[in-house]
C-alpha atoms as a PDB file:
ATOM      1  CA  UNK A   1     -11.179  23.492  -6.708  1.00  0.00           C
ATOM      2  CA  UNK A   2     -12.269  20.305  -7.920  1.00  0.00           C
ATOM      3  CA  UNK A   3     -14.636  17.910  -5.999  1.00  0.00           C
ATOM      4  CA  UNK A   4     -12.757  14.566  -6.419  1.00  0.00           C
ATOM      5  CA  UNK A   5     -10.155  13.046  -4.749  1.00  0.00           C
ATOM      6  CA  UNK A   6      -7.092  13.145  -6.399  1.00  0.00           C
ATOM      7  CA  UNK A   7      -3.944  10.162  -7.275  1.00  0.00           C
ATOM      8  CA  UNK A   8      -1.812  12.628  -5.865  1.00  0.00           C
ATOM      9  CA  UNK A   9      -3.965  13.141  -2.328  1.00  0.00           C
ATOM     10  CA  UNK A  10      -4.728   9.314  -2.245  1.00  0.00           C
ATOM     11  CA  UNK A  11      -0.584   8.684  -2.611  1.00  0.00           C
ATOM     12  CA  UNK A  12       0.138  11.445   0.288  1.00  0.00           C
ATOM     13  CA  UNK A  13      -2.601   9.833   2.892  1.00  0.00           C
ATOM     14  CA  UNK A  14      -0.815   6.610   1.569  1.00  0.00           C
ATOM     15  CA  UNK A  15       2.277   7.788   2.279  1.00  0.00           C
ATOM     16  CA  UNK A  16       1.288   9.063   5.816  1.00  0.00           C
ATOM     17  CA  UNK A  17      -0.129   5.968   6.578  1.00  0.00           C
ATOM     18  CA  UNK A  18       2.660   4.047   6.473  1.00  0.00           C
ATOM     19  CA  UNK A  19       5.310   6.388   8.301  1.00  0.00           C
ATOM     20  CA  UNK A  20       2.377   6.451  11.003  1.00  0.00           C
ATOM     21  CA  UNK A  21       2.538   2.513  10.819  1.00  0.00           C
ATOM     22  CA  UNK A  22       6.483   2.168  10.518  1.00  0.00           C
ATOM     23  CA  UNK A  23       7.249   4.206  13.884  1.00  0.00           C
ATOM     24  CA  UNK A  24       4.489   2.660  15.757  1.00  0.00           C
ATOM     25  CA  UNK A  25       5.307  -0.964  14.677  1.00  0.00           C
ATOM     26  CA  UNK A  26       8.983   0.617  15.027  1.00  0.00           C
ATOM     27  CA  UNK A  27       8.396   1.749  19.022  1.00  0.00           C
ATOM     28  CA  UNK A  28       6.476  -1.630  19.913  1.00  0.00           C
ATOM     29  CA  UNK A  29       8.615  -4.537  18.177  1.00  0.00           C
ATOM     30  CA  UNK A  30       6.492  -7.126  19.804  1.00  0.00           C
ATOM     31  CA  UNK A  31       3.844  -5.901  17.198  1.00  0.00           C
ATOM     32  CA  UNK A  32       5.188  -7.826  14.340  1.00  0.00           C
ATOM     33  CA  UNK A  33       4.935 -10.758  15.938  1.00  0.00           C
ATOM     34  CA  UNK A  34       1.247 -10.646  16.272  1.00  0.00           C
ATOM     35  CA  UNK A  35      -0.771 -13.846  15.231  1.00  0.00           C
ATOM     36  CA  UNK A  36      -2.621 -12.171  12.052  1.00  0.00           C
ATOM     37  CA  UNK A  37      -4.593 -14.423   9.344  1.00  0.00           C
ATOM     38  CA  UNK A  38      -5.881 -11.028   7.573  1.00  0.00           C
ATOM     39  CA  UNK A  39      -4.955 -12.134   4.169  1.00  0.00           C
ATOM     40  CA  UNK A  40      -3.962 -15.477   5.084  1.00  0.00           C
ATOM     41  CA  UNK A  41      -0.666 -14.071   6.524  1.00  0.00           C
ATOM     42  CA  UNK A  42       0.243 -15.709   9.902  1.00  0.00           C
ATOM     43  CA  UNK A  43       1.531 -12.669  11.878  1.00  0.00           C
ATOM     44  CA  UNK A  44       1.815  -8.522  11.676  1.00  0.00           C
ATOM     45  CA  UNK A  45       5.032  -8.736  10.200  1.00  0.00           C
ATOM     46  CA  UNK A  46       3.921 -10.392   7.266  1.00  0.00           C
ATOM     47  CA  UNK A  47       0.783  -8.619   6.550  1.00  0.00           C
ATOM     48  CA  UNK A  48       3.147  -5.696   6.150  1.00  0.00           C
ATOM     49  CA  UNK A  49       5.170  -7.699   3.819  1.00  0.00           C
ATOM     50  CA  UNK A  50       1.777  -7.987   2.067  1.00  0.00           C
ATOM     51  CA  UNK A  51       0.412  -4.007   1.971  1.00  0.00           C
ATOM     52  CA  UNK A  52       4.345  -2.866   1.058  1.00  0.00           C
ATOM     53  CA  UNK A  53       5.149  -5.622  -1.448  1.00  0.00           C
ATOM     54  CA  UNK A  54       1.935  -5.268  -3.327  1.00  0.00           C
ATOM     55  CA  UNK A  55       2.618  -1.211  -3.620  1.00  0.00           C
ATOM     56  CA  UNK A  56       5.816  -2.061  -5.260  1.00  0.00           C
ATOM     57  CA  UNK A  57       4.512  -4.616  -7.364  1.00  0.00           C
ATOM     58  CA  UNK A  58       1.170  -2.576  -8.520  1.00  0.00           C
ATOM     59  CA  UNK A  59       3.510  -0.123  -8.868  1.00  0.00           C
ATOM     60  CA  UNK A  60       5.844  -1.646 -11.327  1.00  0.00           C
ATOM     61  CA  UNK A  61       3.176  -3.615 -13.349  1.00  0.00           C
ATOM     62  CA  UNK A  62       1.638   0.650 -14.000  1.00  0.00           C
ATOM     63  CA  UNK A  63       4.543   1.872 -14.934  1.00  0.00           C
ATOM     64  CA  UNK A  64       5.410  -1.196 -16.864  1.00  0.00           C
ATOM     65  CA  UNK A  65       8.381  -1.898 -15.727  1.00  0.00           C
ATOM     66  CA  UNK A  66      10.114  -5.633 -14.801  1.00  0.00           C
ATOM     67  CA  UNK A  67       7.661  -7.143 -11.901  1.00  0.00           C
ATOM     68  CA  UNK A  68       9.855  -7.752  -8.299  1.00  0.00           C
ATOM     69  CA  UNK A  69       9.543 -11.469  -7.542  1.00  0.00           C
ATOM     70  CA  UNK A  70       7.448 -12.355  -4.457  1.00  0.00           C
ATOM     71  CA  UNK A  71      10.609 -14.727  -3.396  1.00  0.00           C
ATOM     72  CA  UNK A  72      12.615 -11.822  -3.376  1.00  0.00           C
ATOM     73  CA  UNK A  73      10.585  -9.416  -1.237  1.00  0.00           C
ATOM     74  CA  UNK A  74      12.682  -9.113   2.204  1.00  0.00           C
ATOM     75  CA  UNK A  75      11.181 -10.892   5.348  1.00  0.00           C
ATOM     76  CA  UNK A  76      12.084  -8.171   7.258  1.00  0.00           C
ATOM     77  CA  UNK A  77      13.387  -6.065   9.097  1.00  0.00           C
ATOM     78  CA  UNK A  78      11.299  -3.502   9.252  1.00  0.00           C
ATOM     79  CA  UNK A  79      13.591  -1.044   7.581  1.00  0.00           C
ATOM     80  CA  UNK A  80      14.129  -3.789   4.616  1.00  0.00           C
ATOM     81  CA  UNK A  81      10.122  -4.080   4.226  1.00  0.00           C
ATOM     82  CA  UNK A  82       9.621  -0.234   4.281  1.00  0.00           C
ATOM     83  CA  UNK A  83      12.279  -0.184   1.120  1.00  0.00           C
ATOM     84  CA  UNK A  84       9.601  -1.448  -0.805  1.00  0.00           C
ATOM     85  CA  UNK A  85       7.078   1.352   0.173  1.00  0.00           C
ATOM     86  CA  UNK A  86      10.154   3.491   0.027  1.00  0.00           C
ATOM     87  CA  UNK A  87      10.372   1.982  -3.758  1.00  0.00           C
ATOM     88  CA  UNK A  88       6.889   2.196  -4.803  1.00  0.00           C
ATOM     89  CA  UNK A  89       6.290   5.566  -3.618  1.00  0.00           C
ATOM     90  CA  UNK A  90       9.163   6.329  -6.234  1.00  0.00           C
ATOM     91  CA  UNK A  91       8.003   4.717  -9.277  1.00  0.00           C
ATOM     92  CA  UNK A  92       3.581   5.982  -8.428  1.00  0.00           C
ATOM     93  CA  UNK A  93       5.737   9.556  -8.089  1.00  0.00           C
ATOM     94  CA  UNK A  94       7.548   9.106 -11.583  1.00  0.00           C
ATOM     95  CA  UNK A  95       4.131   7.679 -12.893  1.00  0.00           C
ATOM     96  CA  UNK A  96       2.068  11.160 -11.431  1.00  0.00           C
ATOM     97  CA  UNK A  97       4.902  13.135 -13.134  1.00  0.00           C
ATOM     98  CA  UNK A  98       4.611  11.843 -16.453  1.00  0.00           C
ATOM     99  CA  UNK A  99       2.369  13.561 -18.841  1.00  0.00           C
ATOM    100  CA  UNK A 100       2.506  11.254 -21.427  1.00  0.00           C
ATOM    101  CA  UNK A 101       0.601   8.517 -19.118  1.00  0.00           C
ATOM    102  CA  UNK A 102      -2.481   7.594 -20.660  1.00  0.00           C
ATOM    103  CA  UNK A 103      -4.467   6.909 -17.508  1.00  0.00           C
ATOM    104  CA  UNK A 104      -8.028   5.986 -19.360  1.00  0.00           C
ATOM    105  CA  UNK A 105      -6.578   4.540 -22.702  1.00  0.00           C
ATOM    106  CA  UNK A 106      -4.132   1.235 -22.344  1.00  0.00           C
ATOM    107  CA  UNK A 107      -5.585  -1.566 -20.062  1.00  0.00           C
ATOM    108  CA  UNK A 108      -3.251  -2.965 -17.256  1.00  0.00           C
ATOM    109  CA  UNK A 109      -2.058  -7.012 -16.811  1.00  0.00           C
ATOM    110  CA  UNK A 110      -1.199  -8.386 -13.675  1.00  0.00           C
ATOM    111  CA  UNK A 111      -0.209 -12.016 -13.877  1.00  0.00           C
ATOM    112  CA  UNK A 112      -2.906 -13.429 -11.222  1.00  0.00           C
ATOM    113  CA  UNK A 113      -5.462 -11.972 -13.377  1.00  0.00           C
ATOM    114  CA  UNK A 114      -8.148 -14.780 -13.943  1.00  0.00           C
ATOM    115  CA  UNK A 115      -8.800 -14.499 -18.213  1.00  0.00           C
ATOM    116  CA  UNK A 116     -12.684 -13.843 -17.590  1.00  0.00           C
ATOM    117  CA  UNK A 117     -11.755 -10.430 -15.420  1.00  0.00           C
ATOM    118  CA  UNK A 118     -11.687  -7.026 -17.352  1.00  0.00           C
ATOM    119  CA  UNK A 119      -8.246  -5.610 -17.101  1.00  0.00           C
ATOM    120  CA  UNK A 120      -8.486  -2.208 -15.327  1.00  0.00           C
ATOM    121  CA  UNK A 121      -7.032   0.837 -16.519  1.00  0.00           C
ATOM    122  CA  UNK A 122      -3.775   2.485 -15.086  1.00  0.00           C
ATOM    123  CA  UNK A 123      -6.184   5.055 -13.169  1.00  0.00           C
ATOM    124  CA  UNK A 124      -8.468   2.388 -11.734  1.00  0.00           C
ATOM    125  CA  UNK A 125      -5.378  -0.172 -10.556  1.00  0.00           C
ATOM    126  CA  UNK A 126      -3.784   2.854  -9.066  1.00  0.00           C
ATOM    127  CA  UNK A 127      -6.562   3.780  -7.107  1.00  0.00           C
ATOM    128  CA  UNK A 128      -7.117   0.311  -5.873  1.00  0.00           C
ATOM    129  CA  UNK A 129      -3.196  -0.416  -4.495  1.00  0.00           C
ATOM    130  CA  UNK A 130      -3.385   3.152  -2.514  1.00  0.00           C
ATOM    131  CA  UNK A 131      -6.696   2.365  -1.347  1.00  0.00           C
ATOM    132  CA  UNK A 132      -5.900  -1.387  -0.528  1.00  0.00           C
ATOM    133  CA  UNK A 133      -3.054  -0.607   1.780  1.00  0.00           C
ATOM    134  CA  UNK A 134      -5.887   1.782   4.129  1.00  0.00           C
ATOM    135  CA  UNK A 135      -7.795  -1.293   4.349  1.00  0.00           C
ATOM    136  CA  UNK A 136      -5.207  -3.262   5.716  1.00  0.00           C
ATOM    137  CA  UNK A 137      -4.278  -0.828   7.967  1.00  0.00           C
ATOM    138  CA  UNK A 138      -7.563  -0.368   9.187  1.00  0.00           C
ATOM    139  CA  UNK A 139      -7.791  -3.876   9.905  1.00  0.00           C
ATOM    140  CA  UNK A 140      -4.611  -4.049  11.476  1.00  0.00           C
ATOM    141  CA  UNK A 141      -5.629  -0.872  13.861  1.00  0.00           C
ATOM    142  CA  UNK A 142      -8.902  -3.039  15.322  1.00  0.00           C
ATOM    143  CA  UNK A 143      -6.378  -6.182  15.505  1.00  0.00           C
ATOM    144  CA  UNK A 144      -3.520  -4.111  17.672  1.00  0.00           C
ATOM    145  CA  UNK A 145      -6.807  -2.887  20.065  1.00  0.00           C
ATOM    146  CA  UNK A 146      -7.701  -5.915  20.486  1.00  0.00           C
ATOM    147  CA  UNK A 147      -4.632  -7.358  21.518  1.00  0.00           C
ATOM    148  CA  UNK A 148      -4.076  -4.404  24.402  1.00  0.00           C
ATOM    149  CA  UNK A 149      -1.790  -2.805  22.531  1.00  0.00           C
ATOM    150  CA  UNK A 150      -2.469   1.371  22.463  1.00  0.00           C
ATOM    151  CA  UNK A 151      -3.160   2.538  18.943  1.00  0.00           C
ATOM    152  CA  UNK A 152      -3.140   6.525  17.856  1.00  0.00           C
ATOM    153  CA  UNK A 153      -3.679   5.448  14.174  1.00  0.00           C
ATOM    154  CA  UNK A 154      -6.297   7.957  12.561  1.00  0.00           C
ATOM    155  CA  UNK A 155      -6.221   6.235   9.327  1.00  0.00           C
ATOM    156  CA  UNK A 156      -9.573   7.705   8.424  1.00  0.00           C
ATOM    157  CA  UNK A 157      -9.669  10.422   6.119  1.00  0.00           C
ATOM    158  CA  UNK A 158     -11.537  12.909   7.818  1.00  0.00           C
ATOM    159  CA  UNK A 159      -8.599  13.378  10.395  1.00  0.00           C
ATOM    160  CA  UNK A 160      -5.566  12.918   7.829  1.00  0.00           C
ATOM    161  CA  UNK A 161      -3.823  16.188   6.444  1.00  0.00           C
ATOM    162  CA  UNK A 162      -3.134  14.767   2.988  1.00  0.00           C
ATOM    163  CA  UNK A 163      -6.763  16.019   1.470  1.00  0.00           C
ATOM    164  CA  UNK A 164      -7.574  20.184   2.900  1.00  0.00           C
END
């Protein structure tokens, strides 16, 4: 057994995460609507635009292939914004799969990338997108509290089944 977390355990907790998230925000509708300002965006429904769309993105920039325009991520519904964890869930799978993936050896570029930053490796931006979307969902779990709504999200990793 080895003693680090693996892509492959940080993608299932991802992926857990989100189909927690999806039927909860699915049951209670009046979620989305939620004044927000985590990242800037202005309600719940965005800030799910934001975790899902960046997924897909991070996860097409890896794998090199063409980058989804931010113009052309849906608004919603739900359903439409879950596509694009739906999507990037694909293409991290078909990146996991591939043993010609030279996780430590090719440096990644992501357009916002200010010239002075180091570009990370494919391991290292991987790690961050699955790990950025637990943040946000953390954040999002104090924010539904907060506003009375009941919340059963365990998004810590002690109490998720993805790692034994």
């Amino acid at each position: 057994m080895t003693l680090a977390i693996t892509h492959e355990e940080l993608l299932a907790w991802n992926r857990q995460s989100a189909e927690l998230w999806k039927a909860q925000l699915g049951a209670n509708p009046a979620l989305l609507q939620l004044p927000c300002g985590i990242g800037g965006n202005v309600d719940v429904q965005a800030l799910v635009r934001h975790i899902w769309g960046a997924e897909l993105v991070w996860s097409q920039i890896i794998n090199g292939l063409p980058m989804t325009d931010y113009d052309v991520w849906p608004k919603g519904p739900l359903d439409a914004l879950f596509g694009l964890h739906l999507s990037a869930v694909h293409n991290f799978e078909a990146l996991l799969c591939n043993p010609n993936a030279n996780w430590d050896e090719r440096s990644v570029d992501y357009p916002w990338r200010r010239p002075e930053m180091p570009k990370p490796t494919p391991r290292k931006a991987l790690a961050h997108v699955l790990l950025h979307g637990q943040r946000h969902w953390a954040q999002l779990a104090t924010l539904v509290r907060n506003a009375g709504f009941p919340s059963d999200f365990r998004g810590d990793l002690l109490f998720n089944p993805a790692l034994p």
